[in-house]
Protein backbone atom coordinates (compact mmCIF):
# COMPACT_ATOMS: atom_id res chain seq x y z
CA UNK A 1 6.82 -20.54 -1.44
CA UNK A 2 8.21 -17.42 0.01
CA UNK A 3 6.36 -17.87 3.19
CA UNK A 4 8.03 -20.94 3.54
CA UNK A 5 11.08 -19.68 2.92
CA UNK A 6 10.45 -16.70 5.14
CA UNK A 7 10.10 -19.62 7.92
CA UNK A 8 12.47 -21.76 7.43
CA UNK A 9 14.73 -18.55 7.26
CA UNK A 10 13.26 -17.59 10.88
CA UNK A 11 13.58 -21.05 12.48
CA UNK A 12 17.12 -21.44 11.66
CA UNK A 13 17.72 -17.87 12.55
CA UNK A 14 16.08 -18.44 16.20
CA UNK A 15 17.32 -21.29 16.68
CA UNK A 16 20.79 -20.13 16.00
CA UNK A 17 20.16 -16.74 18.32
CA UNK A 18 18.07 -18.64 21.01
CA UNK A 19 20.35 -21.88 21.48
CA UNK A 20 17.46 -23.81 22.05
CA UNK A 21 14.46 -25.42 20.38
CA UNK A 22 11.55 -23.02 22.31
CA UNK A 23 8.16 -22.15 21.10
CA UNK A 24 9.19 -19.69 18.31
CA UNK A 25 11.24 -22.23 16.51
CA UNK A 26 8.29 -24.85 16.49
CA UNK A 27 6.02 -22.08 15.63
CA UNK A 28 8.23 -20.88 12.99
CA UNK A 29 9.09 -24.67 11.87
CA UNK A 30 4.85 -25.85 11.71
CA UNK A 31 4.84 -22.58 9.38
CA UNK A 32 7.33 -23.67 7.17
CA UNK A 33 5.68 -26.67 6.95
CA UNK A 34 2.31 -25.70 6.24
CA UNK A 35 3.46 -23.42 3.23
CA UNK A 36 5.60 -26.00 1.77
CA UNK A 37 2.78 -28.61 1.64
CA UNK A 38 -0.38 -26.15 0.43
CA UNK A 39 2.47 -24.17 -2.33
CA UNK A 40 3.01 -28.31 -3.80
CA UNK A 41 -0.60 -29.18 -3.15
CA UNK A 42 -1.83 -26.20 -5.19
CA UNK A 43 1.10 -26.64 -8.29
CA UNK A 44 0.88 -30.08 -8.30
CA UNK A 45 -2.96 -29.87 -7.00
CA UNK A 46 -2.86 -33.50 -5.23
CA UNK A 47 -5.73 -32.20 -3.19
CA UNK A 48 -7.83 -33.36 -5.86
CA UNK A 49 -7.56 -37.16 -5.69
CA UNK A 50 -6.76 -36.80 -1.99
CA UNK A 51 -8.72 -34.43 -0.79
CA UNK A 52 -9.96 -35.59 2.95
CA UNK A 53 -6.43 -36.23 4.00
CA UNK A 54 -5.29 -32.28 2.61
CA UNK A 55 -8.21 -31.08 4.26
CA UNK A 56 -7.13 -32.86 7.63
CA UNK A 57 -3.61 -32.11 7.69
CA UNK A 58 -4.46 -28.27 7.08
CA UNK A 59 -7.01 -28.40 9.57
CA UNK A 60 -4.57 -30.25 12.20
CA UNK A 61 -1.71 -27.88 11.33
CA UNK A 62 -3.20 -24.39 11.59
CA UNK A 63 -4.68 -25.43 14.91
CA UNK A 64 -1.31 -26.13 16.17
CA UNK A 65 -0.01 -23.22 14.56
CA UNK A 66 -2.84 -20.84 16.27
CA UNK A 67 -2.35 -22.45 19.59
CA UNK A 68 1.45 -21.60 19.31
CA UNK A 69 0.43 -18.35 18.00
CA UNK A 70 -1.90 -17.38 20.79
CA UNK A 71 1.38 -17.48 23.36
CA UNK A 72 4.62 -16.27 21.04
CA UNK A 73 2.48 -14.13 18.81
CA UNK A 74 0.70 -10.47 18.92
CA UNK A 75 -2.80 -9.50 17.99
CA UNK A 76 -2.05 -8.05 14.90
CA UNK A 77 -0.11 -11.11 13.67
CA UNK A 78 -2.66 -13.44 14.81
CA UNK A 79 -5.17 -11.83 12.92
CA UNK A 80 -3.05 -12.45 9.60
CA UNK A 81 -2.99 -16.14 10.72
CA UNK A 82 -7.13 -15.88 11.12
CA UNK A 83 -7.15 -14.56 8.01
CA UNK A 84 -5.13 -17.11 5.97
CA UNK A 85 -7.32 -20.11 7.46
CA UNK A 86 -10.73 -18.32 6.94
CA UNK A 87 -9.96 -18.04 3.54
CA UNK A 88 -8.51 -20.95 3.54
CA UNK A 89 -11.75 -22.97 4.78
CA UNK A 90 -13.66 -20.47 2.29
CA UNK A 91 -12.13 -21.95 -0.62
CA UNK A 92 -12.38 -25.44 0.47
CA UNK A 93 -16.15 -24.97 1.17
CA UNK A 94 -16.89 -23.50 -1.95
CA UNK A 95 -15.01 -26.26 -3.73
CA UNK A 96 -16.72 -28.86 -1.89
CA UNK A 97 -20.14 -27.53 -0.39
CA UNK A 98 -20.60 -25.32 -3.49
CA UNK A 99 -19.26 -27.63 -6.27
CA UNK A 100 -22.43 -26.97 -8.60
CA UNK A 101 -23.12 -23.28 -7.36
CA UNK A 102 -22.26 -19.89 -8.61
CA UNK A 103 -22.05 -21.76 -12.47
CA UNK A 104 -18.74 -20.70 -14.00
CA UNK A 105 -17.76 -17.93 -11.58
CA UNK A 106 -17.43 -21.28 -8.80
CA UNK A 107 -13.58 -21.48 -9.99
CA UNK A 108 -12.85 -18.00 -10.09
CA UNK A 109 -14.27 -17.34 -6.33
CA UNK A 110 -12.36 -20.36 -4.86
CA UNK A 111 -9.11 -19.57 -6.52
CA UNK A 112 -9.77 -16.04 -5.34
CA UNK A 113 -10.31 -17.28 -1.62
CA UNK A 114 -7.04 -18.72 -2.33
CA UNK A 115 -5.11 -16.21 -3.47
CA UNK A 116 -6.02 -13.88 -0.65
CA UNK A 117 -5.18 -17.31 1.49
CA UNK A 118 -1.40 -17.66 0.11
CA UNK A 119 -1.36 -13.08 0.69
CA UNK A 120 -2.21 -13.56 4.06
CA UNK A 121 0.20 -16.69 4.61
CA UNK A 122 2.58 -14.67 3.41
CA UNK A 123 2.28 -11.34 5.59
CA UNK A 124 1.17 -14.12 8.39
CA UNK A 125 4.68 -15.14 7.75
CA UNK A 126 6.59 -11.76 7.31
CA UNK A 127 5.38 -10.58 10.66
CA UNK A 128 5.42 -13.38 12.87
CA UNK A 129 8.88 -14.99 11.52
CA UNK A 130 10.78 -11.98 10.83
CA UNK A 131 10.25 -11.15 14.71
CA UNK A 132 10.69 -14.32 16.22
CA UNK A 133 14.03 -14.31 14.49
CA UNK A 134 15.39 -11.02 14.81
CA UNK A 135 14.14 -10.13 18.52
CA UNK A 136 13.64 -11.05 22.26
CA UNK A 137 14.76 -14.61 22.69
CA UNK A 138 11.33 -15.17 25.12
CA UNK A 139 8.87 -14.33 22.07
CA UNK A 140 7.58 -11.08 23.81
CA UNK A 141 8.57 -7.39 22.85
């Protein structure tokens, strides 16, 4: 939840600074967005009665995030973002490709994969929309 609040914090702050609805507030909004739905999907855990339609909207929204990224973003911040979804698809494939491996450690390793998911959301989300907001209106430094 902090990520998301971290990005909705940025988008409003660009958006505010910028005077326009550019790349970075999109980029910044599809974050907040993303972190909002997986922190209520993972309290709640809804992706377990609806799990192909979790899997597609994560799937559909950190490919538009990354293809944002790759333009308004740095190296260093993308590879928090590469991070956070190859965890992400870790955790999914070990809690549907693996469902009847690793015995009672299966839980432990997917919630694992997830937990370093959400820690790399989060710095994903510290370095990319803390920038955005606070600096050059164009999304370069």
């Amino acid at each position: 939840m902090a990520a998301a609040a971290i990005f909705g914090f940025a988008a409003i702050q660009r958006a505010l600074t910028v005077g326009k609805l550019d790349g970075g507030v999109l980029l910044c909004l599809l974050g907040f967005c993303f972190a909002t739905v997986i922190t209520l999907d993972d309290l709640f855990r809804l992706h377990e009665t609806h799990q192909r339609k979790f899997v597609a909207f994560y799937a559909t929204s950190l490919g538009a995030i990354a293809c944002l990224s790759w333009y308004w973003q740095k190296w260093f911040e993308n590879s928090f973002l590469t991070a956070t979804a190859l965890f992400f698809v870790g955790s999914i494939v070990i809690d549907t490709v693996f469902e009847h491996h690793f015995g009672e450690y299966r839980v432990v390793i997917e919630d694992g994969l997830k937990l370093f998911g959400f820690c790399c959301l989060l710095a994903y989300s510290l370095t990319s929309g803390l920038r955005l907001a606070l600096r050059a209106p164009n999304g370069t430094d």
